[in-house]
PDB file of N, CA and C in Angstrom:
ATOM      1  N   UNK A   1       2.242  14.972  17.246  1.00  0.00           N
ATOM      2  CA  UNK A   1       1.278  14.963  16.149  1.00  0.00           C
ATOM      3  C   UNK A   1       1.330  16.304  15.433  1.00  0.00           C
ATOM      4  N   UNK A   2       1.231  16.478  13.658  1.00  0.00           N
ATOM      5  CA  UNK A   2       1.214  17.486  13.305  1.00  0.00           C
ATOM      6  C   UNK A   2      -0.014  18.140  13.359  1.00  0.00           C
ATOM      7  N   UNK A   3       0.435  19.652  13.416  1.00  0.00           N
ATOM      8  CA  UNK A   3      -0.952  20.613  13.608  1.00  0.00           C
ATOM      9  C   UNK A   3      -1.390  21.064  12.291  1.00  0.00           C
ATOM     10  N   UNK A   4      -0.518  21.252  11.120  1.00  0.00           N
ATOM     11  CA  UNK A   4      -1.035  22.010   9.955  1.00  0.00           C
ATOM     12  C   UNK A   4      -1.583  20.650   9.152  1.00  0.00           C
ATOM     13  N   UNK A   5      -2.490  21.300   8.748  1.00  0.00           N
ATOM     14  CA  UNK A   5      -3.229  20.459   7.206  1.00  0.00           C
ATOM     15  C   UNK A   5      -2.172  20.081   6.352  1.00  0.00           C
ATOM     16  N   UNK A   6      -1.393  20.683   5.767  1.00  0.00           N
ATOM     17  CA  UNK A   6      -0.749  20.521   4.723  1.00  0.00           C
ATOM     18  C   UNK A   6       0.266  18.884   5.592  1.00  0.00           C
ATOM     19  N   UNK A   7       0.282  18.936   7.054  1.00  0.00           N
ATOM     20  CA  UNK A   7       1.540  17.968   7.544  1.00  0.00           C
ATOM     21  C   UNK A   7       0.435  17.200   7.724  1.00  0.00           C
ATOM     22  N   UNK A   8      -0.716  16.945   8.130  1.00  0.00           N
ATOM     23  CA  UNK A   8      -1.345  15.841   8.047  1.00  0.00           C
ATOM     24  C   UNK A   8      -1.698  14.988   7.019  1.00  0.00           C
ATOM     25  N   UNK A   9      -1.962  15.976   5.633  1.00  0.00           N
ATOM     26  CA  UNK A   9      -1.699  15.338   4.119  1.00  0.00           C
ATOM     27  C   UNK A   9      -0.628  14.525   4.128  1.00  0.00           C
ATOM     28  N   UNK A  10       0.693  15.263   4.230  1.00  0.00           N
ATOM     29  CA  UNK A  10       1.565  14.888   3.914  1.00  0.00           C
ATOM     30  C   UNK A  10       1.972  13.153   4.868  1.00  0.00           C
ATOM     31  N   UNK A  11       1.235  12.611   5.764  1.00  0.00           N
ATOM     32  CA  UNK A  11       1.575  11.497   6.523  1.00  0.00           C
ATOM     33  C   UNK A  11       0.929  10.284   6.144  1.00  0.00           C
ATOM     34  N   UNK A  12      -0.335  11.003   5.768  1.00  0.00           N
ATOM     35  CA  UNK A  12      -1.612  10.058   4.554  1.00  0.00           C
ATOM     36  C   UNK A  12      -1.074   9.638   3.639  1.00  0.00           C
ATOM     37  N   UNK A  13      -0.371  10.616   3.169  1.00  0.00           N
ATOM     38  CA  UNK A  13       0.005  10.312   1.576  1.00  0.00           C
ATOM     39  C   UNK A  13       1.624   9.483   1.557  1.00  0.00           C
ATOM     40  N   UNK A  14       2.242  10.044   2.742  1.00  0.00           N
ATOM     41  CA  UNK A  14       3.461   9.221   2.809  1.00  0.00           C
ATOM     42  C   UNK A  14       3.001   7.668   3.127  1.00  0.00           C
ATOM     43  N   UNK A  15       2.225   7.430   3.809  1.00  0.00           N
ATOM     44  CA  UNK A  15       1.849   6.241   4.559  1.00  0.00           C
ATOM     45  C   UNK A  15       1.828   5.375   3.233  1.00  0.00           C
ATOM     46  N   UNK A  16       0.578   6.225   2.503  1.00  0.00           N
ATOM     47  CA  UNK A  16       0.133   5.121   1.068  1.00  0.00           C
ATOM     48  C   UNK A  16       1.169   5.175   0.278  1.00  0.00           C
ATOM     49  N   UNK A  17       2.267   5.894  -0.018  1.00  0.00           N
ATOM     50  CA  UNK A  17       2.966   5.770  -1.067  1.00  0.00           C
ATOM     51  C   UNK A  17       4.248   4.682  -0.644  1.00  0.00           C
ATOM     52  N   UNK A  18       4.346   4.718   0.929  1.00  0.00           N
ATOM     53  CA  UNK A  18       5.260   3.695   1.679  1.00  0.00           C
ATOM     54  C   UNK A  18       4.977   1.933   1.804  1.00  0.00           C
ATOM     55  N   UNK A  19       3.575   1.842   1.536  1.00  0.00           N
ATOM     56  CA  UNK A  19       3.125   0.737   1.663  1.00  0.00           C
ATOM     57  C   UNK A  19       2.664   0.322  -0.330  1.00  0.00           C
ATOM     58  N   UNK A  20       2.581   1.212  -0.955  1.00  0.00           N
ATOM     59  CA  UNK A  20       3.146   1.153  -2.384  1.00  0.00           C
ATOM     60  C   UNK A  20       4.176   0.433  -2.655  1.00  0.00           C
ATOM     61  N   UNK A  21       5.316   0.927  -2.322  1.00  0.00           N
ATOM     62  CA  UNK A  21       6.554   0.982  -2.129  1.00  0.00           C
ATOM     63  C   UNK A  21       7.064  -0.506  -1.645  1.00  0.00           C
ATOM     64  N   UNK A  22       6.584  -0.685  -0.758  1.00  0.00           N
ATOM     65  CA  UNK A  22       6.542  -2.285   0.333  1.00  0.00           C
ATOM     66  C   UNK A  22       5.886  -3.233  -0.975  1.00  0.00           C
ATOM     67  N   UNK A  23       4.788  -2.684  -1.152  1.00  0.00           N
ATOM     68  CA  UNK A  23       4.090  -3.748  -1.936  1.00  0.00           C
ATOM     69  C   UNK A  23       5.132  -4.299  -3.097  1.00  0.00           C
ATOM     70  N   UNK A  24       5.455  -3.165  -4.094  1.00  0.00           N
ATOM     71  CA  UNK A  24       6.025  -3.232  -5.758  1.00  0.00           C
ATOM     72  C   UNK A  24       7.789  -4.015  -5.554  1.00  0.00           C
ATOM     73  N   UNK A  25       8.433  -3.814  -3.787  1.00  0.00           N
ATOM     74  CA  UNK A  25       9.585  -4.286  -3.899  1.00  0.00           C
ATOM     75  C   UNK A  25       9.295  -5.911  -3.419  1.00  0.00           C
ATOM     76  N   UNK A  26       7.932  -6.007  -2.743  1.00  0.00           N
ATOM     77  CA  UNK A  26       8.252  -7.665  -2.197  1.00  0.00           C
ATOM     78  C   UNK A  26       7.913  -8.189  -3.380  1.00  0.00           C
ATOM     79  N   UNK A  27       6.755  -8.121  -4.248  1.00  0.00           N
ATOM     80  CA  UNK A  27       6.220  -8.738  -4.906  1.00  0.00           C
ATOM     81  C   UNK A  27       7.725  -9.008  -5.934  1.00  0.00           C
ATOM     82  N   UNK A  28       8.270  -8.036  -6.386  1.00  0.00           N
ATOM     83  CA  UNK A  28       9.834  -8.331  -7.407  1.00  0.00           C
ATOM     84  C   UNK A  28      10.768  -8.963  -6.873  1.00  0.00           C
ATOM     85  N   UNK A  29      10.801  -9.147  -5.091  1.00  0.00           N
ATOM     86  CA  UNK A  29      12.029 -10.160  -4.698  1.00  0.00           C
ATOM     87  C   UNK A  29      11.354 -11.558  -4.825  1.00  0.00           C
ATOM     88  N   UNK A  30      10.030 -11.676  -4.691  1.00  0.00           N
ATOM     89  CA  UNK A  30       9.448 -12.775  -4.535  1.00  0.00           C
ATOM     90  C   UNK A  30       9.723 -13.877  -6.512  1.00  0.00           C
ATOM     91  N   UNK A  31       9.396 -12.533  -7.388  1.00  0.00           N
ATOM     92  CA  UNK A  31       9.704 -13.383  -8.761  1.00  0.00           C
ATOM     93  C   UNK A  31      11.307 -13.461  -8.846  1.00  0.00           C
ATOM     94  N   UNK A  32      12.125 -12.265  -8.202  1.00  0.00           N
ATOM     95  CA  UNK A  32      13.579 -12.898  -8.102  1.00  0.00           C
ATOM     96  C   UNK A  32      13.539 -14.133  -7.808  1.00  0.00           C
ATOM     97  N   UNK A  33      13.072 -14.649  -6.510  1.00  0.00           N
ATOM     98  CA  UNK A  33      13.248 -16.214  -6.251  1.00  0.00           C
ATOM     99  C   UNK A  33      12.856 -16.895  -6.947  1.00  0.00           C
ATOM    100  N   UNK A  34      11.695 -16.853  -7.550  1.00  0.00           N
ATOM    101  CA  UNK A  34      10.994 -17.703  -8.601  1.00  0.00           C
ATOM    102  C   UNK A  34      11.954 -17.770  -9.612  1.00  0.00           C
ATOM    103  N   UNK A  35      12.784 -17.178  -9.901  1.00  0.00           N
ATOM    104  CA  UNK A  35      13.620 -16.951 -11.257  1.00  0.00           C
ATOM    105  C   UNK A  35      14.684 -18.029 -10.628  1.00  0.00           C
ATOM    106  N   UNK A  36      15.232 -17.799  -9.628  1.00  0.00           N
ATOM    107  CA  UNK A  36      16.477 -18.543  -8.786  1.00  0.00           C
ATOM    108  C   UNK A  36      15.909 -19.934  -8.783  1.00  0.00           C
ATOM    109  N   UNK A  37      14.498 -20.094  -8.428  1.00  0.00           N
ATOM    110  CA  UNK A  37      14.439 -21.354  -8.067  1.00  0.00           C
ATOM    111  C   UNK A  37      14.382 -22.165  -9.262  1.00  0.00           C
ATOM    112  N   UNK A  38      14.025 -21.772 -10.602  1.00  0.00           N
ATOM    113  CA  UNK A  38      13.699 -22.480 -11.872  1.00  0.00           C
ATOM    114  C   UNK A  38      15.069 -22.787 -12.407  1.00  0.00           C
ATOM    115  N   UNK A  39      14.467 -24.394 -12.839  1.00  0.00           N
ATOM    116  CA  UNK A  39      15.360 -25.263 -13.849  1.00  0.00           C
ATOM    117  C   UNK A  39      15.445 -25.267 -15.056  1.00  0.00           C
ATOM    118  N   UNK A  40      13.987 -24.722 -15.648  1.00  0.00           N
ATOM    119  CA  UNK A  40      13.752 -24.642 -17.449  1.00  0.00           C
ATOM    120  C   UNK A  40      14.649 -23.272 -17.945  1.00  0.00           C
ATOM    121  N   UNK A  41      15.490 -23.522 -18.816  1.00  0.00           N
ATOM    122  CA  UNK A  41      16.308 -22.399 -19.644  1.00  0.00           C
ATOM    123  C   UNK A  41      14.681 -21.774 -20.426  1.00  0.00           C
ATOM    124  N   UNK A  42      13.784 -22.054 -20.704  1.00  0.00           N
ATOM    125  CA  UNK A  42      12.869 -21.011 -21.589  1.00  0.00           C
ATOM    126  C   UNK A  42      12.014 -20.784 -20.529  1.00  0.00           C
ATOM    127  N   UNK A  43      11.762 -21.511 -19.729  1.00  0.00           N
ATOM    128  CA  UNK A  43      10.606 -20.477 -18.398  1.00  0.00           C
ATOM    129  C   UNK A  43      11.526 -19.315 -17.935  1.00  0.00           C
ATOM    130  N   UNK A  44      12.873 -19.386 -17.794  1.00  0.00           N
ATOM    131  CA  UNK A  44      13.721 -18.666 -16.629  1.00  0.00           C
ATOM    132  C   UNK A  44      14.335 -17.518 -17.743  1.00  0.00           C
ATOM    133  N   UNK A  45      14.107 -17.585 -18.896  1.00  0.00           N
ATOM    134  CA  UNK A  45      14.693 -16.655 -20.156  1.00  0.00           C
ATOM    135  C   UNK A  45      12.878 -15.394 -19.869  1.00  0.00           C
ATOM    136  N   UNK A  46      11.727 -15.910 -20.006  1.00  0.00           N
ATOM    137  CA  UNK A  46      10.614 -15.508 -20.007  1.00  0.00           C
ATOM    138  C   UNK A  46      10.597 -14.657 -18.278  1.00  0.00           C
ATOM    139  N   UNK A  47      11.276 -15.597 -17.620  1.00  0.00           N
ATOM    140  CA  UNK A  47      10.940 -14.692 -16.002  1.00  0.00           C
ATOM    141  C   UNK A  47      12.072 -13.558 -16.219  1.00  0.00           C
ATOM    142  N   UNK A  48      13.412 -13.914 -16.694  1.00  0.00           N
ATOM    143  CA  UNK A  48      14.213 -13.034 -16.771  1.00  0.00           C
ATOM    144  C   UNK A  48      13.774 -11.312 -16.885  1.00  0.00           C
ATOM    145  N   UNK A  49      13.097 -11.399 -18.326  1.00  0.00           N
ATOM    146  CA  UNK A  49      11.986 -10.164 -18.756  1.00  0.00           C
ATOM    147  C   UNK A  49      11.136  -9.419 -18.051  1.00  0.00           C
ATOM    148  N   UNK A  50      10.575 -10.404 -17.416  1.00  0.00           N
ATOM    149  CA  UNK A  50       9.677 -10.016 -16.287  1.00  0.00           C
ATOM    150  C   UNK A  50      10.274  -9.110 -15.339  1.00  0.00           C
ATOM    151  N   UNK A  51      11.349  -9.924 -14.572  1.00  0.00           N
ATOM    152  CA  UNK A  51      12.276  -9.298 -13.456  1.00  0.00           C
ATOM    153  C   UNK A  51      12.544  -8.167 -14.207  1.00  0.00           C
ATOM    154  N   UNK A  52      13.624  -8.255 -15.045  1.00  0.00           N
ATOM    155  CA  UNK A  52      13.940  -7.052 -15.384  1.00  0.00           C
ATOM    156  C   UNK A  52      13.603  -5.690 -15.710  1.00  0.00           C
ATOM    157  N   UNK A  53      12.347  -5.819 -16.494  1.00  0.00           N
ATOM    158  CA  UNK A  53      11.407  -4.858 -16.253  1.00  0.00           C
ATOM    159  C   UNK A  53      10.957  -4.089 -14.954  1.00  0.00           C
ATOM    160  N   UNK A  54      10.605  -5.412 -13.826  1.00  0.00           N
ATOM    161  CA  UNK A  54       9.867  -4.936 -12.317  1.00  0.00           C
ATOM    162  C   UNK A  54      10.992  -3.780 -11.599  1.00  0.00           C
ATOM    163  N   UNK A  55      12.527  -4.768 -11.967  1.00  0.00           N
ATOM    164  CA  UNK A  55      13.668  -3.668 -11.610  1.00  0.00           C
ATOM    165  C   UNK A  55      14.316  -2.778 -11.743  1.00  0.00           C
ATOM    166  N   UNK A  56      13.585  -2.747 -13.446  1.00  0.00           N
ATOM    167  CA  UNK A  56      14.157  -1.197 -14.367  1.00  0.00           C
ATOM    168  C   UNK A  56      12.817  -0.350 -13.107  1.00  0.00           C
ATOM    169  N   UNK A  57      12.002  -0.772 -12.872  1.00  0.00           N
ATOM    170  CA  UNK A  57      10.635   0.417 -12.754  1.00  0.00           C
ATOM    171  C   UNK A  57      10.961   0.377 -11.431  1.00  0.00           C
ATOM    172  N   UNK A  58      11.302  -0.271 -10.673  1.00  0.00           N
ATOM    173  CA  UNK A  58      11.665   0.081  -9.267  1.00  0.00           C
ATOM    174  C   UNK A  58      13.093   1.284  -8.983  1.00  0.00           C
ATOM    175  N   UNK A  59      13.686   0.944  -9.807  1.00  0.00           N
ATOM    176  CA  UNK A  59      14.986   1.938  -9.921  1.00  0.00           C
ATOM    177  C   UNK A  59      14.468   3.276 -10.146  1.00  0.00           C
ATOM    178  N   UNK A  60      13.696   3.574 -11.777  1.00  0.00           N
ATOM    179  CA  UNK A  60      13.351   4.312 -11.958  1.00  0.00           C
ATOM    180  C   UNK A  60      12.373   5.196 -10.729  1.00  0.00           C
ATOM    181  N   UNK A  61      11.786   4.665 -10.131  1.00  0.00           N
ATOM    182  CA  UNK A  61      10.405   5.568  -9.034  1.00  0.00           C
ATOM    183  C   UNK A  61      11.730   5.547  -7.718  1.00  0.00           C
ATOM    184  N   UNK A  62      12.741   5.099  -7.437  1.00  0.00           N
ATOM    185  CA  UNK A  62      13.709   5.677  -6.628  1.00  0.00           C
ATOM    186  C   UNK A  62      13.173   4.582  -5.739  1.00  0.00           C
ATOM    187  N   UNK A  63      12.759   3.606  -5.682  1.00  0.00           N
ATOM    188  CA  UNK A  63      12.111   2.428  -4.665  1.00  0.00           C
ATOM    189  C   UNK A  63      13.773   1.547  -4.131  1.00  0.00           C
ATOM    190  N   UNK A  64      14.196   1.137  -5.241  1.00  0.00           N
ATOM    191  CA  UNK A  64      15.987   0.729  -4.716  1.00  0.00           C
ATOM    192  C   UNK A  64      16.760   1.390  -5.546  1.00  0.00           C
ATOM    193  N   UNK A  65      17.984   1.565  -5.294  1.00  0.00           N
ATOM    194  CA  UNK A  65      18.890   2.246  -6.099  1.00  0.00           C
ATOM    195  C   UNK A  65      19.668   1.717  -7.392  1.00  0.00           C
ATOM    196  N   UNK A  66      19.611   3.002  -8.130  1.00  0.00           N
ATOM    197  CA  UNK A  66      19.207   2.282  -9.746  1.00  0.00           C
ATOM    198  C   UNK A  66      21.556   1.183  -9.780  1.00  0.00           C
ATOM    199  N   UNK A  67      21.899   1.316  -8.906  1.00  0.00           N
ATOM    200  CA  UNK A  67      23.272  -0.123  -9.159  1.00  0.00           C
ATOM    201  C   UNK A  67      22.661  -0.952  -8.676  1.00  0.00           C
ATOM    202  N   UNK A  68      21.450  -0.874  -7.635  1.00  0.00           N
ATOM    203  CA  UNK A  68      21.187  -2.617  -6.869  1.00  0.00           C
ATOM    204  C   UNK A  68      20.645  -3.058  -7.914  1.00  0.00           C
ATOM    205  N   UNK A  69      19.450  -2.304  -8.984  1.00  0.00           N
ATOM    206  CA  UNK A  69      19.089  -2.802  -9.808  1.00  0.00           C
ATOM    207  C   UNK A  69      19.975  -3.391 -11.449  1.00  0.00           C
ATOM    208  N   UNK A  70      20.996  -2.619 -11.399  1.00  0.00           N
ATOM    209  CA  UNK A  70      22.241  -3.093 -12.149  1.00  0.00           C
ATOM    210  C   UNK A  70      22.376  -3.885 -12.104  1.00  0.00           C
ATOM    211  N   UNK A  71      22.842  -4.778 -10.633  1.00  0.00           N
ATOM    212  CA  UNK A  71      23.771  -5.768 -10.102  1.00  0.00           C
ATOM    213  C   UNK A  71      22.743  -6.816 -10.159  1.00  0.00           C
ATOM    214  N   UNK A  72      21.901  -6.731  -9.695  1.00  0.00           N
ATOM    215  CA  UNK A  72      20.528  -7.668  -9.772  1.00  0.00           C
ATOM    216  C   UNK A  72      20.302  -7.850 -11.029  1.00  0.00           C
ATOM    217  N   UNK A  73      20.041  -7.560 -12.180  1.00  0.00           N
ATOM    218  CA  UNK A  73      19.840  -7.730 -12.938  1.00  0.00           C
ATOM    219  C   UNK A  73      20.958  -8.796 -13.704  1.00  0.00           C
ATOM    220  N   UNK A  74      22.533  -8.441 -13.618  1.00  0.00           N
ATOM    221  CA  UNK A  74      23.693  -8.752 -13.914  1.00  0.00           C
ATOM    222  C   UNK A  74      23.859 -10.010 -13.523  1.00  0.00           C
ATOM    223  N   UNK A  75      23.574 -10.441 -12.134  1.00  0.00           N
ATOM    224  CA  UNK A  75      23.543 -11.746 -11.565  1.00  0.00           C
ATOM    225  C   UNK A  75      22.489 -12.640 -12.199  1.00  0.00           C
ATOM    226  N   UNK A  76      21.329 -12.111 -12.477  1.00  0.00           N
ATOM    227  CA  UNK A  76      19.942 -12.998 -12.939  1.00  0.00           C
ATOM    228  C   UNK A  76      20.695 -13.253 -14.501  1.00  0.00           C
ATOM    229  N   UNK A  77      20.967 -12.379 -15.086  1.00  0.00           N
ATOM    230  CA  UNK A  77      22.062 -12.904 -16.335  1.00  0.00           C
ATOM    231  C   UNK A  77      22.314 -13.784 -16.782  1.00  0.00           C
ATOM    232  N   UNK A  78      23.430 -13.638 -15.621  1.00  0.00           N
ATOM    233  CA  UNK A  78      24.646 -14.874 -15.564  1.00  0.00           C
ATOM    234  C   UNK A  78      23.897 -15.973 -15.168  1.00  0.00           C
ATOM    235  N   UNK A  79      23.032 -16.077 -13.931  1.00  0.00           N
ATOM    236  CA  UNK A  79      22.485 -17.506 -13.785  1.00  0.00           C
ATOM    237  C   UNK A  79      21.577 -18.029 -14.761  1.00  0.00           C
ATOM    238  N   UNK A  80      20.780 -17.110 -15.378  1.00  0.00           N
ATOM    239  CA  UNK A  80      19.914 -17.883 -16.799  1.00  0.00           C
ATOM    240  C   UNK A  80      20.965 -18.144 -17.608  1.00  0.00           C
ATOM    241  N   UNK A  81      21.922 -17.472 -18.293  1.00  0.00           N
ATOM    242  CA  UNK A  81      22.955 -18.264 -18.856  1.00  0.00           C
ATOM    243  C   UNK A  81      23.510 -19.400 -18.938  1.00  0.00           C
ATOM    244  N   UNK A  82      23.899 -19.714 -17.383  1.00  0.00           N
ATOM    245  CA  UNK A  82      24.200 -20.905 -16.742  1.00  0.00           C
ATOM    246  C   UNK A  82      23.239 -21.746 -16.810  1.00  0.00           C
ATOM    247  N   UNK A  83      22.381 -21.955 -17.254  1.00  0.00           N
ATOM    248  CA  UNK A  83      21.367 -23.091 -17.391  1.00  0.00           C
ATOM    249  C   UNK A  83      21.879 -23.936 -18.518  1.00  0.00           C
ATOM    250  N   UNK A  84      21.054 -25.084 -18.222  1.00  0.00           N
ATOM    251  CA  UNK A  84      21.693 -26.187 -19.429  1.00  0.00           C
ATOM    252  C   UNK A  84      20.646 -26.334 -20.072  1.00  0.00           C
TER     253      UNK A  84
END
């Protein structure tokens, strides 16, 4: 256990910013699927936006690394594309 103040801050604050963190990446894999699972070309063009955004801002705060968010993004693409 840490003895200084400043290391006990620092475990508080890691804790909440880790479970931040947990929160902002499930909730964006969860509309990934939602995006995967949809058949409508204009619902899945509208989620597209969505995602993409959640994954520009996850990249950006260093939550996944800004190519997973590339590649993720790149794939959601191609499969809204692929819609009929």
């Amino acid at each position: 256990m840490a003895h200084h103040k400043s290391a006990l801050k620092r475990i508080r604050s890691n804790q909440a910013k880790r479970l931040r963190n947990r929160y902002q990446a499930k909730t964006t894999r969860t509309f990934v699927k939602r995006l995967r699972n949809t058949s409508d070309k204009a619902e899945a063009q509208e989620l597209l936006k969505t995602v993409t955004s959640m994954l520009d801002k996850l990249a950006k705060k260093n939550i996944i690394h800004k190519n997973k968010a590339a590649n993720n993004k790149s794939k959601l693409a191609k499969h809204v594309a692929s819609l009929a």
